[in-house]
Protein backbone atom coordinates (compact mmCIF):
# COMPACT_ATOMS: atom_id res chain seq x y z
CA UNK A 1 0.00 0.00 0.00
CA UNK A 2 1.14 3.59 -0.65
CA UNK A 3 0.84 6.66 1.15
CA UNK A 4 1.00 10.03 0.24
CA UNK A 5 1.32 13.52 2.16
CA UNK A 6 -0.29 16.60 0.72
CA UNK A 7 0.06 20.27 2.07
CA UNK A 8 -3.29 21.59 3.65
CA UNK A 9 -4.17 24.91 5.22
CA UNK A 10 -5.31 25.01 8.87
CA UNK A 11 -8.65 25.84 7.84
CA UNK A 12 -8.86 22.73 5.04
CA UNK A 13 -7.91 20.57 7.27
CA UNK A 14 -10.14 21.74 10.51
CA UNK A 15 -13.05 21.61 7.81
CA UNK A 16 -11.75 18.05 6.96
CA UNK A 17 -11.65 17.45 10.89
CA UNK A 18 -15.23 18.35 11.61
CA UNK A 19 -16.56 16.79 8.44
CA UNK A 20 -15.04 13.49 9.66
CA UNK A 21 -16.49 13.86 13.10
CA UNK A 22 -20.31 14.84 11.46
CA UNK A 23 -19.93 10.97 9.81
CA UNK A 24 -18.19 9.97 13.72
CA UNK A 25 -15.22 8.38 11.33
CA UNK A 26 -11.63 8.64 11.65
CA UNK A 27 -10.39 11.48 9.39
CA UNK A 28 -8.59 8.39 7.42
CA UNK A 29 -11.48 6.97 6.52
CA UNK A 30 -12.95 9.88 5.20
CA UNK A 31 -10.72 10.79 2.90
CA UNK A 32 -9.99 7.40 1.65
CA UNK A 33 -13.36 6.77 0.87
CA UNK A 34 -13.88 10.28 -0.99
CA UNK A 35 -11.05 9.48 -3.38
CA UNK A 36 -12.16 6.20 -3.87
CA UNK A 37 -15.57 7.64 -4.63
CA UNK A 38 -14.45 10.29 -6.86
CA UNK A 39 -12.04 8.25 -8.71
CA UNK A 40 -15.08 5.38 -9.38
CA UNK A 41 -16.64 8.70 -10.42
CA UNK A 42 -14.65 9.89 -12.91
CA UNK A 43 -14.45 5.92 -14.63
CA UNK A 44 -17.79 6.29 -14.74
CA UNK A 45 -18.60 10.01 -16.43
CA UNK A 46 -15.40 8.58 -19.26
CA UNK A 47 -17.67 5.56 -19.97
CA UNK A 48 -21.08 7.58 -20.36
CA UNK A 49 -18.81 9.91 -22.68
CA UNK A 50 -17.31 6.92 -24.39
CA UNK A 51 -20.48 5.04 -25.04
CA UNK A 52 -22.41 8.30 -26.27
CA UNK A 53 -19.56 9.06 -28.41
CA UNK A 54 -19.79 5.16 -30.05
CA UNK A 55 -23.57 5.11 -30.01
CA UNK A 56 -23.92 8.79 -31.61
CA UNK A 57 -21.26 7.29 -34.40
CA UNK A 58 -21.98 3.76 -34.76
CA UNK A 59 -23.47 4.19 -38.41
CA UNK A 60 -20.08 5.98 -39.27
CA UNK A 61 -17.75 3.40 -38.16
CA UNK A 62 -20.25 0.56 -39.39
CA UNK A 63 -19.52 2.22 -43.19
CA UNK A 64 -15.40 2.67 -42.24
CA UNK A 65 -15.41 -1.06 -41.67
């Protein structure tokens, strides 16, 4: 497993802090779980791109073939 370390201000990360304690979660957690989140959310918005992109040109690509 990796780790990282990032830079925050006092006020990001007493925001972060109290955000974790709202959910009553280690601050960890929290912020594993958002990037794990937001990364499954970004494979997801490429492949509703992707699949418009084929759909909106599958008759073009059908006659390239």
């Amino acid at each position: 497993m990796a780790s990282i370390t990032i830079d925050l201000s006092d006020s990001q990360f007493q925001k972060l802090q109290d955000l974790a304690a709202v959910y009553g979660i280690r601050l960890e957690v929290l912020l594993k779980v958002s990037l794990e989140d937001w990364l499954n959310s970004q494979k997801s918005e490429f492949v509703d791109a992707a699949n418009y992109v084929l759909t909106k040109n599958a008759e073009l690509y059908r006659r390239l073939a």
